[in-house]
Protein backbone atom coordinates (compact mmCIF):
# COMPACT_ATOMS: atom_id res chain seq x y z
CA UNK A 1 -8.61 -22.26 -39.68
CA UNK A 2 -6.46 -19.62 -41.29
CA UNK A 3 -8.34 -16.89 -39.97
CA UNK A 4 -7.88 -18.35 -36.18
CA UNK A 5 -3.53 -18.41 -36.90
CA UNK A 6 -3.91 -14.57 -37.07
CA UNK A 7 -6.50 -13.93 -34.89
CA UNK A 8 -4.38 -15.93 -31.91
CA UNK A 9 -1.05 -13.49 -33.02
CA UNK A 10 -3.29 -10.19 -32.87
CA UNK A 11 -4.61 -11.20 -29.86
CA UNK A 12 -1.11 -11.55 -28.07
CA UNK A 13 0.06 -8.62 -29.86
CA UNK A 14 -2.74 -6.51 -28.10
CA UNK A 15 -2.42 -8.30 -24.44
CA UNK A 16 1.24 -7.95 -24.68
CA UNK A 17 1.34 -4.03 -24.12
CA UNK A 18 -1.10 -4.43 -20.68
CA UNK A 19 0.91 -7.22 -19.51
CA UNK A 20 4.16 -5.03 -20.11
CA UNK A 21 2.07 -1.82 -18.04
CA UNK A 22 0.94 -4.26 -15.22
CA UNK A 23 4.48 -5.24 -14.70
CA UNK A 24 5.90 -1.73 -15.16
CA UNK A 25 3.26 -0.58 -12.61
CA UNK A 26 5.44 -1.89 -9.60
CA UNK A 27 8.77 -0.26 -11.19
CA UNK A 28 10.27 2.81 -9.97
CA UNK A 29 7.63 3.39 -7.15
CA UNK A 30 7.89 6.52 -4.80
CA UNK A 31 9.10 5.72 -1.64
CA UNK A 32 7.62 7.02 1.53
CA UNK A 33 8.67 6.04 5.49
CA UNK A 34 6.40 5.66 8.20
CA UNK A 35 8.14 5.14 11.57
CA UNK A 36 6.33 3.99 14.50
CA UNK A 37 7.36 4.60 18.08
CA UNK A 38 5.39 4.04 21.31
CA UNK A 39 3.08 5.71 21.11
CA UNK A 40 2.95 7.71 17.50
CA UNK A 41 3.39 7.79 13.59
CA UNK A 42 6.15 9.38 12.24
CA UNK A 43 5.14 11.64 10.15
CA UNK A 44 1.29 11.35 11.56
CA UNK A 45 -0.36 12.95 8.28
CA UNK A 46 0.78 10.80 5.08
CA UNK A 47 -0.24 12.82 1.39
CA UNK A 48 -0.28 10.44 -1.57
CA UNK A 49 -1.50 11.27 -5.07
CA UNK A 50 -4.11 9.25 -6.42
CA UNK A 51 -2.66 6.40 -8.91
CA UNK A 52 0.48 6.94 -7.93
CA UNK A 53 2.86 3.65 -7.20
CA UNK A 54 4.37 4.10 -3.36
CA UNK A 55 7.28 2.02 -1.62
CA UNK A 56 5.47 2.17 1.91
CA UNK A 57 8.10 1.75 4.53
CA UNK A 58 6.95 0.86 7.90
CA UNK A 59 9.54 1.12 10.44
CA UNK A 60 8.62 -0.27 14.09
CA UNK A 61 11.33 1.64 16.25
CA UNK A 62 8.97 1.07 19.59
CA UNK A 63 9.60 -1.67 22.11
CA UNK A 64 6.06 -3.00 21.63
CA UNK A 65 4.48 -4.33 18.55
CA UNK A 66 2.30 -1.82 16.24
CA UNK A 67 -0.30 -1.68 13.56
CA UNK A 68 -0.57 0.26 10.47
CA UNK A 69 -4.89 1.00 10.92
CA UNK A 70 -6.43 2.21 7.50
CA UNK A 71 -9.23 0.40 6.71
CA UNK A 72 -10.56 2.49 3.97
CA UNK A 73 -7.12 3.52 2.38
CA UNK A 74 -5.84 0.00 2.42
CA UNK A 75 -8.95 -1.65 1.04
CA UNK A 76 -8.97 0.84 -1.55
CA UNK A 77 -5.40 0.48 -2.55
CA UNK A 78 -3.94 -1.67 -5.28
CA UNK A 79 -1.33 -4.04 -2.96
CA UNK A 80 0.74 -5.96 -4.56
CA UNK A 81 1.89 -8.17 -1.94
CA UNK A 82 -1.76 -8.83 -0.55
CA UNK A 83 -0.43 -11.33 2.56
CA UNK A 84 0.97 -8.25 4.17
CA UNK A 85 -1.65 -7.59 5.12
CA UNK A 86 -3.79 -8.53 8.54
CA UNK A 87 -7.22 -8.68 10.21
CA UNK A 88 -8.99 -8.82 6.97
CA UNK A 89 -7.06 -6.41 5.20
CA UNK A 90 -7.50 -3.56 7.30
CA UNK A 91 -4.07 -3.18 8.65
CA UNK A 92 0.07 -3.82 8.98
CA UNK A 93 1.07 -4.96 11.92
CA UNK A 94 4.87 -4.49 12.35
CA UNK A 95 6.73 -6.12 15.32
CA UNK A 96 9.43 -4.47 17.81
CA UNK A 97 12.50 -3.48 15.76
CA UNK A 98 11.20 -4.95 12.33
CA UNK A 99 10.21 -3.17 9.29
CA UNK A 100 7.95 -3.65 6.02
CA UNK A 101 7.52 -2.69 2.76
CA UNK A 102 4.37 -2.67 0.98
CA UNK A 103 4.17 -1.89 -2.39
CA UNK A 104 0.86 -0.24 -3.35
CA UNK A 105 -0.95 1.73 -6.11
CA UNK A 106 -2.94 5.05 -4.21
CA UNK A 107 -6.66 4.93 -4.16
CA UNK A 108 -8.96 7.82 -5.45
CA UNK A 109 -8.83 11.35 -4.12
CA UNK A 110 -9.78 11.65 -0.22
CA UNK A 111 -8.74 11.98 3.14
CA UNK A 112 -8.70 8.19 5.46
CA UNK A 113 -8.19 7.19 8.70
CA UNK A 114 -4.93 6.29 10.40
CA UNK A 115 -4.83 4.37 13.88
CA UNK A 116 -2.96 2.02 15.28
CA UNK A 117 -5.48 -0.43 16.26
CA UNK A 118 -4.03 -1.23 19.64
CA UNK A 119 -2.16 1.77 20.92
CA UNK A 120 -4.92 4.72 19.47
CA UNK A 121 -6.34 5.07 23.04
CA UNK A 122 -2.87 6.16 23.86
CA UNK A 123 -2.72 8.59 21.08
CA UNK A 124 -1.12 6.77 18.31
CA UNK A 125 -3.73 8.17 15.36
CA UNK A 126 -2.60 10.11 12.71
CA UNK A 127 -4.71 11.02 8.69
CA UNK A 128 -4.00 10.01 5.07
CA UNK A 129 -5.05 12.37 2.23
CA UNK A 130 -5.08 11.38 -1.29
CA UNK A 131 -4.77 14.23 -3.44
């Protein structure tokens, strides 16, 4: 039984440090804004490096509701805040005049899509590259 009171202390004593760098992961992100106006992304080619913690801020400045469309980025990601997210995880959507912030770890190195899902007929498509 004396072996399992030190074993239980080492134990915590290892987990304790990757608890601490799971938490710390979300501090101090990067911040990066998106705005979206009928019918476009603002900037329309986003460049993230990969691992790096971003404050995504999506800013709907159009009259009609839009969608932040990256399937591939998004799903790779690391989101923190996972019921931001919509249609299976594959986009933002962000009504008239509202914003949101996402907090998210970049995926690995390579360039995604970037639609949004109901106005890219009109235009609105735009690229991510990871770096």
């Amino acid at each position: 039984m004396g072996g399992m009171t030190k074993t239980i202390p080492l134990a915590l004593a290892l987990l304790l440090p990757l608890a601490a760098h799971a938490a710390n992961r979300w501090a101090d992100p990067e911040k990066m804004t998106v705005v979206m106006v009928d019918n476009r992304f603002e900037p329309d080619h986003l460049v993230f490096h990969a691992g790096k913690t971003y404050d995504l801020l999506l800013e709907n400045h159009g009259k009609e509701m839009h969608e932040f469309t990256a399937p591939m980025f998004l799903k790779a990601a690391t989101i923190k805040d996972k019921h931001l997210l919509a249609n299976g995880g594959t986009d933002i959507v962000v009504q008239a005049g509202k914003s949101v912030h996402i907090l998210l770890v970049a995926p690995p190195k390579g360039p995604y899509d970037l639609t949004c899902a109901d106005h890219d007929w009109d235009g609105m498509i735009g690229s991510i590259t990871v770096d």
